[in-house]
N, C-alpha and C. Protein backbone atom coordinates (compact mmCIF):
# COMPACT_ATOMS: atom_id res chain seq x y z
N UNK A 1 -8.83 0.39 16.73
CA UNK A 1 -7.96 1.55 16.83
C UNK A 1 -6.50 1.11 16.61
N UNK A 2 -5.55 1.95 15.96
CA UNK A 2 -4.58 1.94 15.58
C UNK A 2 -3.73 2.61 15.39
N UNK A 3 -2.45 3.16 17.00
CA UNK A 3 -2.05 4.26 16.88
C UNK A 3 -3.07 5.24 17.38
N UNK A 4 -4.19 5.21 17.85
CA UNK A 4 -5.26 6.02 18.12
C UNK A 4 -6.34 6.56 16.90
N UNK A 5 -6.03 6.12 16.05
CA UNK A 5 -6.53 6.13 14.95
C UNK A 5 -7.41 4.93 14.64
N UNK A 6 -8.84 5.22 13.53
CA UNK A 6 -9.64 4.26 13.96
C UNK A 6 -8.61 3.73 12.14
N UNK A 7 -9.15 2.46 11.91
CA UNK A 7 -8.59 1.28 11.50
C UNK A 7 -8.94 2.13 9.50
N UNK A 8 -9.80 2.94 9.61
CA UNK A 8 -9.93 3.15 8.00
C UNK A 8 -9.16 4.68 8.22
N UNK A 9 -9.08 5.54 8.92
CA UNK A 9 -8.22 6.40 9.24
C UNK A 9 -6.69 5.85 8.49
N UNK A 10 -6.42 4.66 9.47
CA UNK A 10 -4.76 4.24 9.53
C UNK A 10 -4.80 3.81 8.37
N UNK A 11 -5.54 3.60 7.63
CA UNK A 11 -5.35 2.75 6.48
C UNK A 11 -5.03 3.55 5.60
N UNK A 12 -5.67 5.30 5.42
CA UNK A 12 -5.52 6.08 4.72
C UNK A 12 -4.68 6.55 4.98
N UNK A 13 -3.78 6.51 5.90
CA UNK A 13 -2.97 7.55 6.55
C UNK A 13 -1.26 6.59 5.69
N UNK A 14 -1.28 5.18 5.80
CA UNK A 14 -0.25 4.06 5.31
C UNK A 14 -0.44 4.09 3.91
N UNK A 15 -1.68 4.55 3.36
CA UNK A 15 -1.61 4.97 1.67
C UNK A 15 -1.20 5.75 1.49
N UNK A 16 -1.06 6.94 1.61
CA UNK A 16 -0.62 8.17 1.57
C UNK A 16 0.46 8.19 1.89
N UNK A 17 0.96 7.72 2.58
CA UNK A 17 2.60 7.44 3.02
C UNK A 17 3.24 6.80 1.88
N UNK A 18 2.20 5.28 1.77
CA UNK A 18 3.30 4.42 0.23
C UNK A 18 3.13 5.32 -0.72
N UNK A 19 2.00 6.01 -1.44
CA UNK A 19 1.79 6.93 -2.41
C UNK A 19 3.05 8.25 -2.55
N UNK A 20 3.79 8.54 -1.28
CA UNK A 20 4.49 9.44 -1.68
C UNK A 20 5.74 8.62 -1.48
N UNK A 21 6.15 7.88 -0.90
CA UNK A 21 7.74 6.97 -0.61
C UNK A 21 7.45 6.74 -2.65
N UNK A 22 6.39 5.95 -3.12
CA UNK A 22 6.70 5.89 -4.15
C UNK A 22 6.62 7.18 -5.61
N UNK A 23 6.11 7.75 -5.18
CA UNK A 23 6.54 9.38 -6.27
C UNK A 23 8.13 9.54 -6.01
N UNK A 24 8.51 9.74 -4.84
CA UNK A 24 9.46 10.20 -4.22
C UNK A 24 10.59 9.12 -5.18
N UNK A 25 10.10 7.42 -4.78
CA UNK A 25 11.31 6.89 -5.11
C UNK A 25 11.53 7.24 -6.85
N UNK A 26 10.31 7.41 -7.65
CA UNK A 26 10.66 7.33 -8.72
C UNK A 26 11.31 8.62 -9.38
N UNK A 27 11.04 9.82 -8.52
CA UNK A 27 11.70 10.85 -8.65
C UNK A 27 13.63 10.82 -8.73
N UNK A 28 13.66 10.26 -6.92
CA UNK A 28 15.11 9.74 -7.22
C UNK A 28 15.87 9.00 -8.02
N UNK A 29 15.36 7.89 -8.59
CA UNK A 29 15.59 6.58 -9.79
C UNK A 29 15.57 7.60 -11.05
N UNK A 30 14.85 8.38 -10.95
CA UNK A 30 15.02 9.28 -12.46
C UNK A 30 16.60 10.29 -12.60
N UNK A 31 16.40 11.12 -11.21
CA UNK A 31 17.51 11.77 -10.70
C UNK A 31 18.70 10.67 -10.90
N UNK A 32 18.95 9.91 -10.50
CA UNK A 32 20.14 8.63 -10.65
C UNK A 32 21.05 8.74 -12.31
N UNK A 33 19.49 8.69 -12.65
CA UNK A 33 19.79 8.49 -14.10
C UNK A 33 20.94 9.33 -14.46
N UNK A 34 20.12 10.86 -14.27
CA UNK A 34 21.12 11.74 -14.94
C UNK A 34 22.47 12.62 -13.90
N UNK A 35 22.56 10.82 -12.79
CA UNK A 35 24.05 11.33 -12.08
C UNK A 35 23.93 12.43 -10.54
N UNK A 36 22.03 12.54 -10.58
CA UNK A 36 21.77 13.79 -9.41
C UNK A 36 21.30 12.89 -8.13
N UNK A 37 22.02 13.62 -7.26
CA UNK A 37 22.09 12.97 -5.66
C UNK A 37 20.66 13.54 -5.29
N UNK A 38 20.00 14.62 -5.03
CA UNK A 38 18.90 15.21 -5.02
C UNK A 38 18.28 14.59 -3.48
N UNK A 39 19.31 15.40 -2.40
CA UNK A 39 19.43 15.13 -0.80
C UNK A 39 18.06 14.91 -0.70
N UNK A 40 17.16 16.20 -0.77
CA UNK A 40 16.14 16.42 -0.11
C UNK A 40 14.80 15.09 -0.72
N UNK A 41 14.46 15.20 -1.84
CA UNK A 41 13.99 14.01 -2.44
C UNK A 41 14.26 12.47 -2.17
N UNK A 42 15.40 12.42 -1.86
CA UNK A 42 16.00 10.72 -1.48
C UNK A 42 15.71 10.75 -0.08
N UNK A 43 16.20 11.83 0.77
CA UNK A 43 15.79 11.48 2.79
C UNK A 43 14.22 11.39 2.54
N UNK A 44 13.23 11.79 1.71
CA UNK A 44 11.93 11.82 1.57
C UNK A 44 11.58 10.44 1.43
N UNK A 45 12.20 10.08 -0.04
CA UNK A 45 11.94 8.61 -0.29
C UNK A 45 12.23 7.42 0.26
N UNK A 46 13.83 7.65 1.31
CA UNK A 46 13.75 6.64 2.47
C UNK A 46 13.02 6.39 3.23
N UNK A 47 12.86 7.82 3.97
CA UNK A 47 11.84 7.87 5.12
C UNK A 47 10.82 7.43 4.90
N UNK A 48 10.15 7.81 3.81
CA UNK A 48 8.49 7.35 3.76
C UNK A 48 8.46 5.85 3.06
N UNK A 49 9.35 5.52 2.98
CA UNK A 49 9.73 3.70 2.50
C UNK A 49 9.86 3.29 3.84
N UNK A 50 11.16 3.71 4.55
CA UNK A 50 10.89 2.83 5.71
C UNK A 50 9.77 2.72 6.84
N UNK A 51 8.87 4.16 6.35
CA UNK A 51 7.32 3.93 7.27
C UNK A 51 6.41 3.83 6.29
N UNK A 52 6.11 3.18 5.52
CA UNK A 52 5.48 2.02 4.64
C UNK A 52 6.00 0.93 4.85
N UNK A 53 7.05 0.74 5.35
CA UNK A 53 7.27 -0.98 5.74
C UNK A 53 6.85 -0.77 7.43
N UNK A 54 6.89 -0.30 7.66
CA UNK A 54 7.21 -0.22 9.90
C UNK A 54 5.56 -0.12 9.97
N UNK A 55 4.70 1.10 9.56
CA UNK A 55 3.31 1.09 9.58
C UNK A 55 2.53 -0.77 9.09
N UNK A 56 3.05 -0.95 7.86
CA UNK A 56 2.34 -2.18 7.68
C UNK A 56 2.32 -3.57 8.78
N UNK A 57 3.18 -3.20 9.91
CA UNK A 57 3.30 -4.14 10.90
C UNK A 57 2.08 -3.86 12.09
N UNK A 58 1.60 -2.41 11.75
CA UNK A 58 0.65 -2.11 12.99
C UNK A 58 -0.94 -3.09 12.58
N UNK A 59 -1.21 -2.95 11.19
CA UNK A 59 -2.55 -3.62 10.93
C UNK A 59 -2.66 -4.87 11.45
N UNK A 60 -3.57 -4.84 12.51
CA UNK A 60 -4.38 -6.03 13.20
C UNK A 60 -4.30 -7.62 12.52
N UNK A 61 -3.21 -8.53 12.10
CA UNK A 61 -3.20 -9.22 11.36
C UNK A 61 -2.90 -10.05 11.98
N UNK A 62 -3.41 -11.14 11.77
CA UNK A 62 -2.84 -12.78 13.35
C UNK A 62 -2.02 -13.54 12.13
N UNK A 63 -0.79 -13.80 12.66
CA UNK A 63 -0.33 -14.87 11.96
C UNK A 63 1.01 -13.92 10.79
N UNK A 64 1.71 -14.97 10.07
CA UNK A 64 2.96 -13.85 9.78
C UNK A 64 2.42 -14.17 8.17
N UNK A 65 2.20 -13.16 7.19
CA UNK A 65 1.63 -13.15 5.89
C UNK A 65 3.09 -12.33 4.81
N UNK A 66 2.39 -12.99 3.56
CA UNK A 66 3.05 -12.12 2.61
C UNK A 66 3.56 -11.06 2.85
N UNK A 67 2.75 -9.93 3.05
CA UNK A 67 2.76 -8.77 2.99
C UNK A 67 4.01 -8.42 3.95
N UNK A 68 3.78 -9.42 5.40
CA UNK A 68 4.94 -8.96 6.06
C UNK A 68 6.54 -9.25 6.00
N UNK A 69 6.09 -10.53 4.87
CA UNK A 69 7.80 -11.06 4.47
C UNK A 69 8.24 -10.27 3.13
N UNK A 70 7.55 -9.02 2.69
CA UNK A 70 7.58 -8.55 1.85
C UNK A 70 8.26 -7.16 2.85
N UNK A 71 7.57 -6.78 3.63
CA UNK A 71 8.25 -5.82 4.66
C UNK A 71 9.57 -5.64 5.22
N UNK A 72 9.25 -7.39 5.32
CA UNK A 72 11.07 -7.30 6.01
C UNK A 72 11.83 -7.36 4.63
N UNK A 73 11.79 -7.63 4.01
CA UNK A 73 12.52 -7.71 2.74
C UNK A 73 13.08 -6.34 2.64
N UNK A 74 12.26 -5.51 2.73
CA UNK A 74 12.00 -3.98 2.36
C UNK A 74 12.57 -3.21 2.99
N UNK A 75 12.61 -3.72 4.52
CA UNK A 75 13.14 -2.98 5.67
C UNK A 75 15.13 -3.39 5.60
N UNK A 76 15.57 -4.64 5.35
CA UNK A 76 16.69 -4.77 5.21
C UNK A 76 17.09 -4.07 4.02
N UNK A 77 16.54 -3.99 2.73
CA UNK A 77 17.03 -3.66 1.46
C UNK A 77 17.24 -1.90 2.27
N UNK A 78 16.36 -1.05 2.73
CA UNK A 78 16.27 0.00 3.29
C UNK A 78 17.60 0.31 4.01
N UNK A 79 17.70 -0.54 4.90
CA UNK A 79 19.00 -0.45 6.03
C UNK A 79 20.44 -0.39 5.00
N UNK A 80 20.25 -1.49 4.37
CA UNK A 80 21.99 -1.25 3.78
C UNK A 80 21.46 0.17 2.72
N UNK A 81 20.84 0.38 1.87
CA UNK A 81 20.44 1.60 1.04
C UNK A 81 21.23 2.86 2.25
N UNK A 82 20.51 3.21 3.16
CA UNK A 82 20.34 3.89 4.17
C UNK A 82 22.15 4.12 4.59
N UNK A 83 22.64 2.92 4.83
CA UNK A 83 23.96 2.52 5.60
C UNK A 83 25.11 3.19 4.37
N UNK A 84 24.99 2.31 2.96
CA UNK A 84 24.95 2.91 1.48
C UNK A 84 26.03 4.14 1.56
N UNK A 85 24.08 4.98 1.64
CA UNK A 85 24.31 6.65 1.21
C UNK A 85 24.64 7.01 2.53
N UNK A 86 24.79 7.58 3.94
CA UNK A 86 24.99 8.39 4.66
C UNK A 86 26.12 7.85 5.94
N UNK A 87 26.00 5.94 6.03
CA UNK A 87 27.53 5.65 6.38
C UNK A 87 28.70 5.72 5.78
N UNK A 88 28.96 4.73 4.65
CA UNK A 88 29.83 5.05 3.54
C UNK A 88 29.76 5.87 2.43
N UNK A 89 28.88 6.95 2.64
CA UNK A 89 29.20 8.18 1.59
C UNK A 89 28.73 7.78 0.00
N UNK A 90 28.76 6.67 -0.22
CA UNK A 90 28.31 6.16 -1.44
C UNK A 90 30.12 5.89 -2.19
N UNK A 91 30.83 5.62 -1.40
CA UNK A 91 32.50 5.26 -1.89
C UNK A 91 32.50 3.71 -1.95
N UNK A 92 33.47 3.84 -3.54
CA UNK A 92 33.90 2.77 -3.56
C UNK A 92 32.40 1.89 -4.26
N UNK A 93 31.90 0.62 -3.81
CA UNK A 93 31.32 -0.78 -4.40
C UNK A 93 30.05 -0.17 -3.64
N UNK A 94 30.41 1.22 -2.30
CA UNK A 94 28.49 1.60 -1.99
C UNK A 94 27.90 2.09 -2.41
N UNK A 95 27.94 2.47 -3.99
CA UNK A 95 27.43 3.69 -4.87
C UNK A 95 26.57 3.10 -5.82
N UNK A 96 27.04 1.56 -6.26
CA UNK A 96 25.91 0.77 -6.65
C UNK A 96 25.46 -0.41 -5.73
N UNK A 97 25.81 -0.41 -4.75
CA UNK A 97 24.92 -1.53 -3.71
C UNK A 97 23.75 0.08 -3.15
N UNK A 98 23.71 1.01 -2.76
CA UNK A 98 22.91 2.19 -2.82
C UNK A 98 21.85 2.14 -3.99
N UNK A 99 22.28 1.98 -5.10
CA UNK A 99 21.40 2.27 -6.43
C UNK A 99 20.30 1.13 -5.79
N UNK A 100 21.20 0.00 -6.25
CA UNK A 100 20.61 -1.75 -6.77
C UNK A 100 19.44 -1.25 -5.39
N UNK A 101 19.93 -1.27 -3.92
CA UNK A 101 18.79 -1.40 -2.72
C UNK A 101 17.78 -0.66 -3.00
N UNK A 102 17.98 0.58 -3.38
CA UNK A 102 16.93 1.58 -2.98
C UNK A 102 16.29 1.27 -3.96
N UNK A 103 16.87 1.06 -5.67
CA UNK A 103 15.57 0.39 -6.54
C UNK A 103 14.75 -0.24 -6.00
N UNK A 104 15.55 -1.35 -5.32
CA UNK A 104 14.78 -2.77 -5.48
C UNK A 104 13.62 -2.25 -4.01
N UNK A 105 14.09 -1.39 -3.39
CA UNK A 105 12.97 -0.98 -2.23
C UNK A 105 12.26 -0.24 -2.80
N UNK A 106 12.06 0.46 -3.94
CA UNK A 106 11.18 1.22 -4.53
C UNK A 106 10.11 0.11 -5.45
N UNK A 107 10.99 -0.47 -6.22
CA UNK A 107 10.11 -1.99 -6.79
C UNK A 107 9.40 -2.86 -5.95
N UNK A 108 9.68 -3.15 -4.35
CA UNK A 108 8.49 -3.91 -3.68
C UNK A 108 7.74 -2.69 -3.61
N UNK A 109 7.68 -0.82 -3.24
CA UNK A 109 6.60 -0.78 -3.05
C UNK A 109 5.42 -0.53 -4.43
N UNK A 110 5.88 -0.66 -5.39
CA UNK A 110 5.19 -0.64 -6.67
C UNK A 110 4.56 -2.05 -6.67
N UNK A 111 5.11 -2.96 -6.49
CA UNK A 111 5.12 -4.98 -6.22
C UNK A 111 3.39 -4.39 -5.42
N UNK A 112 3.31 -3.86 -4.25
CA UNK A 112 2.45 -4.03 -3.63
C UNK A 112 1.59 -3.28 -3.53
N UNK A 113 1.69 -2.06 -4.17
CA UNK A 113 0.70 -1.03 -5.41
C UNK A 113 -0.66 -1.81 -5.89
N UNK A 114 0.69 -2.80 -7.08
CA UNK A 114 -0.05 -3.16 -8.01
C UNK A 114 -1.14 -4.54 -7.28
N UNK A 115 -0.32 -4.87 -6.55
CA UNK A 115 -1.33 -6.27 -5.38
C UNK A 115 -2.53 -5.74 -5.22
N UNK A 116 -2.46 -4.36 -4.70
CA UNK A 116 -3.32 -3.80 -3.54
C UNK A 116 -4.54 -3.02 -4.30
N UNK A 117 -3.85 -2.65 -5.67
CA UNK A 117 -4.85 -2.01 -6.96
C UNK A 117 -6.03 -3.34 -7.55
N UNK A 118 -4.70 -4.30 -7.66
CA UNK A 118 -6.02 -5.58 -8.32
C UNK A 118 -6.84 -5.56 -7.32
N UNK A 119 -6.99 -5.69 -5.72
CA UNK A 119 -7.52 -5.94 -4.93
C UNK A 119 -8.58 -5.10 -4.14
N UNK A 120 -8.52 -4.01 -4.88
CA UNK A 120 -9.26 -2.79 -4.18
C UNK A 120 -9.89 -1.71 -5.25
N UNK A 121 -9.45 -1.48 -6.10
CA UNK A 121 -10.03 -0.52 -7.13
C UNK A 121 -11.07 -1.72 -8.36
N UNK A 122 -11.53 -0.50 -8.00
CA UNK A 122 -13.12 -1.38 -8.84
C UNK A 122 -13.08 -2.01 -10.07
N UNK A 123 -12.57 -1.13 -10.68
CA UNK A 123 -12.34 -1.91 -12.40
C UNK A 123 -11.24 -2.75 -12.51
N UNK A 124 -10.26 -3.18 -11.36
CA UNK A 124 -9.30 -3.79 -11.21
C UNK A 124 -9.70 -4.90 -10.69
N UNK A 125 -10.97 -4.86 -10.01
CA UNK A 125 -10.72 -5.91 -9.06
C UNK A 125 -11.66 -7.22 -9.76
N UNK A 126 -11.77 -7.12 -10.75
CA UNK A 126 -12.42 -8.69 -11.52
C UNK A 126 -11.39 -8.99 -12.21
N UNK A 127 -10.00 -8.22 -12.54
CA UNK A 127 -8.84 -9.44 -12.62
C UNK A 127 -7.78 -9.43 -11.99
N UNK A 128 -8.28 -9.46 -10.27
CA UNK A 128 -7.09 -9.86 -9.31
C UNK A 128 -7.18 -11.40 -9.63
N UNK A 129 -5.90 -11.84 -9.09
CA UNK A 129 -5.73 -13.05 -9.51
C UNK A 129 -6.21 -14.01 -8.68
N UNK A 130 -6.91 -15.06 -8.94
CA UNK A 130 -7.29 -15.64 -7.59
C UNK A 130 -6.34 -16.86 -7.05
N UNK A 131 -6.07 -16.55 -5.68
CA UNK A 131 -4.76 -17.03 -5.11
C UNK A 131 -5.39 -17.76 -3.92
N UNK A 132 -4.98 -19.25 -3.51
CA UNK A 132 -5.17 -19.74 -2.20
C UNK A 132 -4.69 -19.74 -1.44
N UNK A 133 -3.97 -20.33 -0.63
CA UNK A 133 -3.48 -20.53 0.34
C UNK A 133 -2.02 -19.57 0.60
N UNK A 134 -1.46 -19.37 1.60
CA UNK A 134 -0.34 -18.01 1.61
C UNK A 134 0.64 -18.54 0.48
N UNK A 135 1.25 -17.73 -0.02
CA UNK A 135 1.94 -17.93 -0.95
C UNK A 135 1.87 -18.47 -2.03
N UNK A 136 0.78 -18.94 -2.79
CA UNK A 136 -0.03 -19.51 -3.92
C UNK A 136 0.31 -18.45 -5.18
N UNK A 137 0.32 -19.27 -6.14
CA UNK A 137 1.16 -18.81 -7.32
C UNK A 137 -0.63 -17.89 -8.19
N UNK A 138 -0.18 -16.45 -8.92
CA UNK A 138 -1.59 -16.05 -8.99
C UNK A 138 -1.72 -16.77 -10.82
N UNK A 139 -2.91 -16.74 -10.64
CA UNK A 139 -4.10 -17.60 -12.08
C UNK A 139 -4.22 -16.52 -13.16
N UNK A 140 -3.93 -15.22 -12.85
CA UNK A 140 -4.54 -14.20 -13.59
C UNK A 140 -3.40 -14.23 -14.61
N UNK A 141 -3.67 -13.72 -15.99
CA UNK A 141 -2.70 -13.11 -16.61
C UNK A 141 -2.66 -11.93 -16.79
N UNK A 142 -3.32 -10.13 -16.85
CA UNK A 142 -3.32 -9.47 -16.86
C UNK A 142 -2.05 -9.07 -15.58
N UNK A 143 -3.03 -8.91 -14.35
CA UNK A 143 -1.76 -9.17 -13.02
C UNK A 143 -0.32 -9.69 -13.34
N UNK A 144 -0.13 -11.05 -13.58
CA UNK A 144 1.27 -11.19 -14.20
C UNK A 144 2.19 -10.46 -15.55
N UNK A 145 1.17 -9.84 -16.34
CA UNK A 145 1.61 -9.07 -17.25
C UNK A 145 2.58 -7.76 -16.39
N UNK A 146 1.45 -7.11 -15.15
CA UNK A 146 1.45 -5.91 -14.86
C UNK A 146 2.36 -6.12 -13.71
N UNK A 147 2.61 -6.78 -13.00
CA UNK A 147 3.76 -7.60 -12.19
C UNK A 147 5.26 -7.46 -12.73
N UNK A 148 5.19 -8.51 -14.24
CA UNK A 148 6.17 -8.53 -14.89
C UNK A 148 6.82 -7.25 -15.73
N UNK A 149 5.75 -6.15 -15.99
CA UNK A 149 6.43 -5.13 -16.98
C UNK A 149 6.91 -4.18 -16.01
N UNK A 150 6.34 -4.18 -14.23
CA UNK A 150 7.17 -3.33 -13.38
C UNK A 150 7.91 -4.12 -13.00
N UNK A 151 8.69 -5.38 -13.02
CA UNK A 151 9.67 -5.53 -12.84
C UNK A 151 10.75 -5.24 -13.46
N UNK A 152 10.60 -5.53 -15.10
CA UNK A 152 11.64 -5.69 -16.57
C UNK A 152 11.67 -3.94 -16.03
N UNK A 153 11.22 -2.57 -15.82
CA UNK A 153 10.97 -1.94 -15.69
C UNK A 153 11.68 -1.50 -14.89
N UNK A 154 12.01 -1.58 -13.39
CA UNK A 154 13.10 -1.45 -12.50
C UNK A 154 13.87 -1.95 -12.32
N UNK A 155 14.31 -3.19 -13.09
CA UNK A 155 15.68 -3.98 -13.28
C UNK A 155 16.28 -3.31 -14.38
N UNK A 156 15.84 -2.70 -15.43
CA UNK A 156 16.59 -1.68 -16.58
C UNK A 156 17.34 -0.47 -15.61
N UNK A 157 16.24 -0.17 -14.94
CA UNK A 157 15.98 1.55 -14.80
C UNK A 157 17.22 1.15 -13.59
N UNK A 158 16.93 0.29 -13.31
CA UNK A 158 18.34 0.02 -11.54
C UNK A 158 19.98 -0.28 -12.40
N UNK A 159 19.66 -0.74 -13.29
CA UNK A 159 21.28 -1.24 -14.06
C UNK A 159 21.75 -0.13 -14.68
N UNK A 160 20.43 0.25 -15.41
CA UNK A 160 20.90 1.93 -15.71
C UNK A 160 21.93 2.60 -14.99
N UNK A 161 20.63 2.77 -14.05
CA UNK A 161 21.26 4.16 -13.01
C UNK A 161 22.33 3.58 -12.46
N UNK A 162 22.93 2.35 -12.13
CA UNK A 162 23.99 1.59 -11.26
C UNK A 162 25.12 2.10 -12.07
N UNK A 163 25.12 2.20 -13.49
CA UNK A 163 26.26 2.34 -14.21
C UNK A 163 26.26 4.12 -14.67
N UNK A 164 24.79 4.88 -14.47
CA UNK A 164 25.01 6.11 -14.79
C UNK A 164 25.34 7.09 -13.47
N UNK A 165 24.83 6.65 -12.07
CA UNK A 165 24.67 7.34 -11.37
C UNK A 165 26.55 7.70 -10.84
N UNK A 166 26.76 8.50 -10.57
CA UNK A 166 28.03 8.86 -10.20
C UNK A 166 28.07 10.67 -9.51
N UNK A 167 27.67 10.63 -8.33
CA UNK A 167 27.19 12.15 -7.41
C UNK A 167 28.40 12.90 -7.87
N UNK A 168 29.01 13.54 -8.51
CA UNK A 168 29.85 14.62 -8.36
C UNK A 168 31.20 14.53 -9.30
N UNK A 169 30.64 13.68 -10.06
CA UNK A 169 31.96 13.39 -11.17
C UNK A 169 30.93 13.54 -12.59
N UNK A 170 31.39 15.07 -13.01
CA UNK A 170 30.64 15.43 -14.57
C UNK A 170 30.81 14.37 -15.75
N UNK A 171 30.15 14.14 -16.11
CA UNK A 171 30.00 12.80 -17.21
C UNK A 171 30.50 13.94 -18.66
N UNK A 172 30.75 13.30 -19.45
CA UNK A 172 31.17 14.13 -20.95
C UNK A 172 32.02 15.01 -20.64
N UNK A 173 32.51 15.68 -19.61
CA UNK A 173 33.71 16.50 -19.62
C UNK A 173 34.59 16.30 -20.01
């Protein structure tokens, strides 16, 4: 039990959560693009980012793993994002330290999408990569393909938006 919830419950309940933090984030990263703050969509995509990182701490796990140094990663990138947009308003140098975080918190949860797809979906899962010991570099090349093209992928789409996004100042006017 977990949360009162039995353990495949919680499990569905922390998918469904990353499944929408990540619609959500890519909604906002698109919005960026074309300069739109889009309140209601971004408090969505924080929130359900920062409980996709906070939930992944409840699963029954002995010992401190990937997944969770991937969390905290996620959870700080979150905090300044967070601090960013609604302490400093997004003024000044917080309008792209805002962009760069919240990408890069939207890119671990895609990072661990794609982990969790090699590892669980059926036609995926004869080329997860096979990995030993914690932190072991993966063997597969498909996985590193699909790794690498969502990264090149949100490092464009984050530099982009870093240099397009601007809440309330009309571009071409």
């Amino acid at each position: 039990m977990v949360l009162g919830m039995s353990l495949a419950v919680f499990t569905t309940v922390h998918v469904i959560i990353s499944l929408v933090a990540i619609a959500g984030g890519i909604v906002v990263v698109i919005g960026m693009l074309g300069s739109h703050r889009m309140p209601l969509w971004t408090a969505l995509f924080l929130l359900m980012t920062v409980l996709t990182s906070v939930t992944g701490y409840f699963f029954p796990i002995h010992g401190f793993t990937p997944a969770q140094a991937v969390g905290a990663i996620s959870l700080v990138l979150l905090a300044i994002a967070i601090f960013a947009l609604y302490g400093r308003r997004l003024s000044g140098n917080w309008r792209w330290i805002y962009v760069v975080t919240a990408a890069a918190a939207l890119w671990f949860n895609i990072f661990v999408l794609i982990v969790q797809s090699f590892q669980k979906v059926m036609f995926l899962n004869p080329l997860a990569p096979q990995v030993g010991p914690p932190f072991s570099e993966p063997q597969n090349t498909q996985f590193m393909i699909a790794q690498g093209a969502a990264l090149v992928i949100m490092i464009v789409l984050g530099l982009v938006a870093a240099f397009k996004f601007r809440p309330g100042i009309k571009l071409g006017s």
